[in-house]
C-alpha atoms as a PDB file:
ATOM      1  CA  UNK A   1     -11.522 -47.208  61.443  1.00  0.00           C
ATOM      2  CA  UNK A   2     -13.766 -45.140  60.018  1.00  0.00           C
ATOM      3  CA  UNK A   3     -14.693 -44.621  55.938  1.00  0.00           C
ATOM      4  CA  UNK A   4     -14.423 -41.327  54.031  1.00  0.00           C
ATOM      5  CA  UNK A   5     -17.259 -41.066  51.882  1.00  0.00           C
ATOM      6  CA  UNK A   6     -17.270 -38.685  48.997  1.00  0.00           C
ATOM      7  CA  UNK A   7     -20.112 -36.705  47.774  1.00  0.00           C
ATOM      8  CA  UNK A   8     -21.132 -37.140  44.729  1.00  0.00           C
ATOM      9  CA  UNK A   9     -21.060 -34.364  42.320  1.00  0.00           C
ATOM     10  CA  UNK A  10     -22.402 -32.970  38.886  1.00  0.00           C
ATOM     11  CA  UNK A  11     -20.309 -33.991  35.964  1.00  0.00           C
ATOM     12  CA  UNK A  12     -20.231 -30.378  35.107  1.00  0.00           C
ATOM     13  CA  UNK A  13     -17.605 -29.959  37.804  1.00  0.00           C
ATOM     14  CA  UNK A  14     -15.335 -32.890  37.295  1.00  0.00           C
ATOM     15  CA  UNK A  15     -12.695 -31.650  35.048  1.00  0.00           C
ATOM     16  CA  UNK A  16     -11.731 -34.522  31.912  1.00  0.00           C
ATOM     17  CA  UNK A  17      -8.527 -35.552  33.731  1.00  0.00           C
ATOM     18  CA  UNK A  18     -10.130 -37.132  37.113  1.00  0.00           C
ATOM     19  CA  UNK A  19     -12.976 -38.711  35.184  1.00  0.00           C
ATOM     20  CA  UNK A  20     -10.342 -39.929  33.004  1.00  0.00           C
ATOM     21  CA  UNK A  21      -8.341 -41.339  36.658  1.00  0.00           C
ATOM     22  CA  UNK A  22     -11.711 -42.517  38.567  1.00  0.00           C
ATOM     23  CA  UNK A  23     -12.764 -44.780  35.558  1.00  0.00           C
ATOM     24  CA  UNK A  24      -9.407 -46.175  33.823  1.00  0.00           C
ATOM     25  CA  UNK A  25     -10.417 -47.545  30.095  1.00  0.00           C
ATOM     26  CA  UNK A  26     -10.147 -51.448  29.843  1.00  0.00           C
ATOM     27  CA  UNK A  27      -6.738 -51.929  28.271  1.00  0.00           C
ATOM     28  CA  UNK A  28      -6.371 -52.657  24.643  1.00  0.00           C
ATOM     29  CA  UNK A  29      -6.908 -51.053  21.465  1.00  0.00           C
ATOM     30  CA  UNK A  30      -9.814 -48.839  20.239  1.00  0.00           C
ATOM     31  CA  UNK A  31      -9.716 -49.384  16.636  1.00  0.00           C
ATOM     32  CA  UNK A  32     -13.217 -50.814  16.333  1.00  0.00           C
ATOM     33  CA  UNK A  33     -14.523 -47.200  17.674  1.00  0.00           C
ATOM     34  CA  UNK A  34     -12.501 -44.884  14.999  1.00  0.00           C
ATOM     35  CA  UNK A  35     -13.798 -47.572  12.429  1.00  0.00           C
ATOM     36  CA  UNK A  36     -17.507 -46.661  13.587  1.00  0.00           C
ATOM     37  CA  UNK A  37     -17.039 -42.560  13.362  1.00  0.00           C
ATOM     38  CA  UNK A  38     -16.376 -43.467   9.580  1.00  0.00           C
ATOM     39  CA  UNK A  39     -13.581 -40.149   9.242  1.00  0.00           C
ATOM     40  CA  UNK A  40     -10.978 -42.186   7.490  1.00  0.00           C
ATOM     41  CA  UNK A  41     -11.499 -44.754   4.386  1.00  0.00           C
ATOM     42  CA  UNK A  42     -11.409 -48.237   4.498  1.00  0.00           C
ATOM     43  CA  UNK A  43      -8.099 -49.814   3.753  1.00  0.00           C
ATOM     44  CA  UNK A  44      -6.513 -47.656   6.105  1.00  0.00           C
ATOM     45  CA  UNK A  45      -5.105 -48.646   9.535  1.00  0.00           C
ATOM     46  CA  UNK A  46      -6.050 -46.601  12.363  1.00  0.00           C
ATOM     47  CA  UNK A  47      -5.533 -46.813  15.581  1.00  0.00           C
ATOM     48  CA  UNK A  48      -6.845 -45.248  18.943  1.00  0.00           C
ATOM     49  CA  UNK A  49      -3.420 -43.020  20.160  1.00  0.00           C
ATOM     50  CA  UNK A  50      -3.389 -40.301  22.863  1.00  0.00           C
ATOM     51  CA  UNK A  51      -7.528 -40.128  23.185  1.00  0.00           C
ATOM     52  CA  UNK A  52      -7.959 -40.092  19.462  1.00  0.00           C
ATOM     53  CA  UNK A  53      -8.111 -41.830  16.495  1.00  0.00           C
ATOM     54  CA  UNK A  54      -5.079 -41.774  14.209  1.00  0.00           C
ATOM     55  CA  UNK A  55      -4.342 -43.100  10.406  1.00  0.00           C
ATOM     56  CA  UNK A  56      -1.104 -45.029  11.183  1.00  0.00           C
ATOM     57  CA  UNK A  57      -0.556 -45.383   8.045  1.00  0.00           C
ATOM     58  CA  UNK A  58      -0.051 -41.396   7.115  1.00  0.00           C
ATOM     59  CA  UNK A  59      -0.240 -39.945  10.207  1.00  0.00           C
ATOM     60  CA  UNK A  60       3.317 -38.118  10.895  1.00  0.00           C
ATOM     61  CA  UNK A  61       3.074 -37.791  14.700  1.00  0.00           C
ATOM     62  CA  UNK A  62       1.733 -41.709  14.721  1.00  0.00           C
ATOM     63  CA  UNK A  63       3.696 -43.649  12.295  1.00  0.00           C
ATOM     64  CA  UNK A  64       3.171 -47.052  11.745  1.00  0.00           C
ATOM     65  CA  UNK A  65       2.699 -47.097  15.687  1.00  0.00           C
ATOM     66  CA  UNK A  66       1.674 -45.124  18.311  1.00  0.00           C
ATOM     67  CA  UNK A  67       3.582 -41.923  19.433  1.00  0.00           C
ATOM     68  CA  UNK A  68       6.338 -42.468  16.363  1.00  0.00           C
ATOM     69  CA  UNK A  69       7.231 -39.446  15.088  1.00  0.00           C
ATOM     70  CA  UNK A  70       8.906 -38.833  11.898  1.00  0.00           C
ATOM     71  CA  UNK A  71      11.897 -36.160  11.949  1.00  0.00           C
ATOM     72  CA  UNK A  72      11.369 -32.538  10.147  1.00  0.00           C
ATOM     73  CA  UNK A  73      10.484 -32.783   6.788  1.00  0.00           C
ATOM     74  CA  UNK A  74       9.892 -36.396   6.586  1.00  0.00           C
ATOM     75  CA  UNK A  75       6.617 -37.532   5.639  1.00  0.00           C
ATOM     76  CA  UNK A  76       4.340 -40.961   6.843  1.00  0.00           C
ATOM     77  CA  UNK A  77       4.156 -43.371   3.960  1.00  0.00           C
ATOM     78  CA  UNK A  78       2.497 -46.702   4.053  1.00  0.00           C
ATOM     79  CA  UNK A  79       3.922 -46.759   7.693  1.00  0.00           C
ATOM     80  CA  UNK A  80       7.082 -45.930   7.312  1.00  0.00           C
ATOM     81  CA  UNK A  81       9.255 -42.382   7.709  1.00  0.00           C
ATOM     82  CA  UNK A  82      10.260 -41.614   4.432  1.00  0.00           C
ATOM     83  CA  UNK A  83      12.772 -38.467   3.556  1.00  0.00           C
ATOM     84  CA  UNK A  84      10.514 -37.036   0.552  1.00  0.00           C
ATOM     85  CA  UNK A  85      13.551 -34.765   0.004  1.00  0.00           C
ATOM     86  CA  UNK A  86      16.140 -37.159  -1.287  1.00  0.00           C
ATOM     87  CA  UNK A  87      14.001 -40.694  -2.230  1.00  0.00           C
ATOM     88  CA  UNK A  88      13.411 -40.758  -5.762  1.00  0.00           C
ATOM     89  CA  UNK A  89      10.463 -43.254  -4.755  1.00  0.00           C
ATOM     90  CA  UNK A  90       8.763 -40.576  -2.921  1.00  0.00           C
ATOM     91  CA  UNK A  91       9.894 -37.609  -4.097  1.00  0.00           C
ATOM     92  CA  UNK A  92       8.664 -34.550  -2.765  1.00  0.00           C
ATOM     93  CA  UNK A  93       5.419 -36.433  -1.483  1.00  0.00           C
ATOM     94  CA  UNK A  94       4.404 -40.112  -1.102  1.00  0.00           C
ATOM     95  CA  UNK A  95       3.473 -42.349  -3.982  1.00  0.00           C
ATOM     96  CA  UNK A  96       5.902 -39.504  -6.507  1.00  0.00           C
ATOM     97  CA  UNK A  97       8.188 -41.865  -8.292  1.00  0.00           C
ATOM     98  CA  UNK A  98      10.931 -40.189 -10.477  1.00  0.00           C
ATOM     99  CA  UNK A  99      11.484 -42.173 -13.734  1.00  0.00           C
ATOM    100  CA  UNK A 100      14.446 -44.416 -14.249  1.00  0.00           C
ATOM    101  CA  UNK A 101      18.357 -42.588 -14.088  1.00  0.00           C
ATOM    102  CA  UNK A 102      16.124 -39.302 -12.603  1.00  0.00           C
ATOM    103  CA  UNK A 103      17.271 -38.018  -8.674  1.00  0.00           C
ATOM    104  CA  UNK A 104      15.687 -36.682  -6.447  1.00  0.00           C
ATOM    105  CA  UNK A 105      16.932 -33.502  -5.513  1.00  0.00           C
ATOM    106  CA  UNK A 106      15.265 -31.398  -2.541  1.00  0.00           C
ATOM    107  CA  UNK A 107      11.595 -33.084  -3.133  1.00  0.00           C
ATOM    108  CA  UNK A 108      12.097 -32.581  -7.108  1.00  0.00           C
ATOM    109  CA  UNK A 109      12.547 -34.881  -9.560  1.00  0.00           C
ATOM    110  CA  UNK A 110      15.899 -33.612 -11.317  1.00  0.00           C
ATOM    111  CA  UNK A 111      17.463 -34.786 -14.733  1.00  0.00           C
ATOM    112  CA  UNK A 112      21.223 -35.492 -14.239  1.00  0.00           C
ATOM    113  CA  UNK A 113      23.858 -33.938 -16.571  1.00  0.00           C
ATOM    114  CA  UNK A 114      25.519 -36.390 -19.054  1.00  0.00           C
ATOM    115  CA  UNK A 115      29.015 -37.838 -18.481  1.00  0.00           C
ATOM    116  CA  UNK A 116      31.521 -35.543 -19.770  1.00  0.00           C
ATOM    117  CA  UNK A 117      34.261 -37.129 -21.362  1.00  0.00           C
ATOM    118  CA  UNK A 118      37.514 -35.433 -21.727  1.00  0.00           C
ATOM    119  CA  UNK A 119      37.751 -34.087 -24.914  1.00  0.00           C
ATOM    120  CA  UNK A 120      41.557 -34.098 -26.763  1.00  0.00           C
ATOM    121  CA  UNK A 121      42.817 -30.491 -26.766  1.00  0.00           C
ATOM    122  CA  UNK A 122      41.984 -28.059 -29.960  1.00  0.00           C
ATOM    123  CA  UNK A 123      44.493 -27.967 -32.087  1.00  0.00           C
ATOM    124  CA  UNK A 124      46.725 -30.816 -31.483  1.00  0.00           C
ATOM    125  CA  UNK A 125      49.562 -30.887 -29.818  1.00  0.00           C
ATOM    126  CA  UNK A 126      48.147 -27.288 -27.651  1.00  0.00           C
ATOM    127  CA  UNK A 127      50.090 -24.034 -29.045  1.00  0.00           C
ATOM    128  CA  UNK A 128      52.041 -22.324 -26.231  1.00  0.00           C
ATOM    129  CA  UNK A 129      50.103 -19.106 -25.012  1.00  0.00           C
ATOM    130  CA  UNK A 130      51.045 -16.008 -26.632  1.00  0.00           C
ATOM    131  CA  UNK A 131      52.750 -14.062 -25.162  1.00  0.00           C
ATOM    132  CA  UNK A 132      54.937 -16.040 -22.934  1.00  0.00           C
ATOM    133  CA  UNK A 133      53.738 -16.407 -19.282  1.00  0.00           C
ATOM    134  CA  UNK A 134      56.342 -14.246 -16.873  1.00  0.00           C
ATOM    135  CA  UNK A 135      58.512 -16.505 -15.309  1.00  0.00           C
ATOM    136  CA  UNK A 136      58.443 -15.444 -11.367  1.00  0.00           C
ATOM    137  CA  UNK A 137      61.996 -13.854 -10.511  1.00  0.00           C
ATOM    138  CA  UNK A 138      64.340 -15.905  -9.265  1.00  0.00           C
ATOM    139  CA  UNK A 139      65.856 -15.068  -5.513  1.00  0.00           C
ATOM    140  CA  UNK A 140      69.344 -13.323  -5.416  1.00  0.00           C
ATOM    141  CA  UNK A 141      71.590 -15.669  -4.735  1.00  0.00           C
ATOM    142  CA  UNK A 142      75.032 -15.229  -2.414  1.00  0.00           C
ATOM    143  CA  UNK A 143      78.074 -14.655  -4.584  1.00  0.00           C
ATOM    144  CA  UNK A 144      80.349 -17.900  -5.428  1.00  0.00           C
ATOM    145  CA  UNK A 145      82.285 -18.883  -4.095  1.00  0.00           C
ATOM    146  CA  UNK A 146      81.210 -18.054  -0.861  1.00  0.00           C
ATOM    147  CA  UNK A 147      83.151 -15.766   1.040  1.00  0.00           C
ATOM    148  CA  UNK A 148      83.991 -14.153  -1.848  1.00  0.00           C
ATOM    149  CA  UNK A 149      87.589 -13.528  -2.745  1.00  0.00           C
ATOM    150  CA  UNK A 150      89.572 -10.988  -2.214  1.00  0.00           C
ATOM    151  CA  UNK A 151      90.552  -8.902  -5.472  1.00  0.00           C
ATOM    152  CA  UNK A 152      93.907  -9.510  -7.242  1.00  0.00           C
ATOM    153  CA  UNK A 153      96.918  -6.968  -5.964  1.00  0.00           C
ATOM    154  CA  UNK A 154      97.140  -4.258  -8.657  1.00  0.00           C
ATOM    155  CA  UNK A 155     100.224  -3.475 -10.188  1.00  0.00           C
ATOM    156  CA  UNK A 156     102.383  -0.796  -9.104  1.00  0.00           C
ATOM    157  CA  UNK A 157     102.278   2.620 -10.330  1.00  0.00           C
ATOM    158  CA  UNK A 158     103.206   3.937 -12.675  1.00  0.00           C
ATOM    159  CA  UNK A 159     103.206   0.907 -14.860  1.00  0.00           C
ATOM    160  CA  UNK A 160     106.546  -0.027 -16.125  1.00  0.00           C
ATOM    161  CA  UNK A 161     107.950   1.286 -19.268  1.00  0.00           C
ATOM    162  CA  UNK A 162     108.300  -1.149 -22.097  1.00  0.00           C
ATOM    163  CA  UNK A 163     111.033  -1.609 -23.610  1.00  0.00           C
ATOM    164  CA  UNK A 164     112.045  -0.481 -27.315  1.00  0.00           C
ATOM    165  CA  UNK A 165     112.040  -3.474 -30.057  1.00  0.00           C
ATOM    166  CA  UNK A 166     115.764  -4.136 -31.010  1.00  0.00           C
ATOM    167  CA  UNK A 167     115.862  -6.414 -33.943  1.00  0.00           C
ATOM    168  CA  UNK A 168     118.348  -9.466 -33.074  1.00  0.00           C
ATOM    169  CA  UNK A 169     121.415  -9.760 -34.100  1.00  0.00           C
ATOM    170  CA  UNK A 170     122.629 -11.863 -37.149  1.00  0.00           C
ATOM    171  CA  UNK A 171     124.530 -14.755 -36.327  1.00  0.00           C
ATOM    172  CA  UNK A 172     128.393 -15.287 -37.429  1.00  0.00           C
ATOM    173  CA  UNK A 173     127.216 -18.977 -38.511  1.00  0.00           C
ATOM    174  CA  UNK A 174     125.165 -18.152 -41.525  1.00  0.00           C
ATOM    175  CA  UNK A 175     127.031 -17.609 -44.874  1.00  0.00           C
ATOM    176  CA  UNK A 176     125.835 -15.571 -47.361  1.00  0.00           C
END
């Protein structure tokens, strides 16, 4: 068997990536080298993620950990994703606390309405509206009873004659 040898070259023509493969980091963190650049303050915790240094502790795209992202419109506080949108904690950014009874309300700090409590009806008992409402018609209805019946014969024509008033006759019982 024979053994490939390979030339050295000039760093200048090694891209990032191989030198990156040919000579793997240790593994472990990196904190102790972002703590010596002296970019971020003191009390926070950062962490080395993705070839740099990242504030875990308000870093969106590194949240509390490595590679955690928060969703749209949430925001890295202390660690955590928070919703700044809706938290009355962290309203509209970290650390913005609405007061007591006060929502939050698309990242604003929003006063609610007072209860309303129904209120008895002005004068008492409520007058009828003037003028009447218009009752809706009401559907024809079939004729009762149902078939309906058949008219009553007429009388022949021409109608009879009456007769002429004849006073009665006295009796032979009464006495006069």
């Amino acid at each position: 068997m024979s053994k490939v040898v390979v030339s050295s070259t000039t760093d200048s023509s090694v891209s990032p990536w191989l030198k990156r493969v040919t000579k793997p980091r240790t593994p472990g963190c990196f904190h102790l080298r972002c703590k010596k650049q002296g970019q971020f303050p003191p009390d926070s915790r950062v962490l080395y993620c993705k070839n740099r240094c990242a504030n875990v502790i308000s870093d969106a795209n590194n949240c509390g950990l490595c590679g955690i992202r928060c969703p749209f419109t949430w925001h890295c506080c202390k660690g955590l994703c928070i919703n700044t949108n809706a938290n009355p904690f962290h309203c509209g950014k970290c650390e913005n606390s609405c007061g007591f009874g006060v929502l939050c309300f698309y990242g604003m700090c929003v006063h609610p309405h007072p209860p309303l409590y129904p209120q008895p009806p002005f004068p008492f008992p409520p007058l009828h509206p003037y003028p009447p409402l218009p009752f809706p018609p009401l559907h024809p209805r079939p004729p009762y009873p149902f078939p309906p019946l058949q008219p009553h014969p007429r009388p022949p024509f021409p109608f009879p004659q009456k007769l002429p008033y004849c006073p009665p006759k006295p009796s032979k019982t009464s006495k006069h």
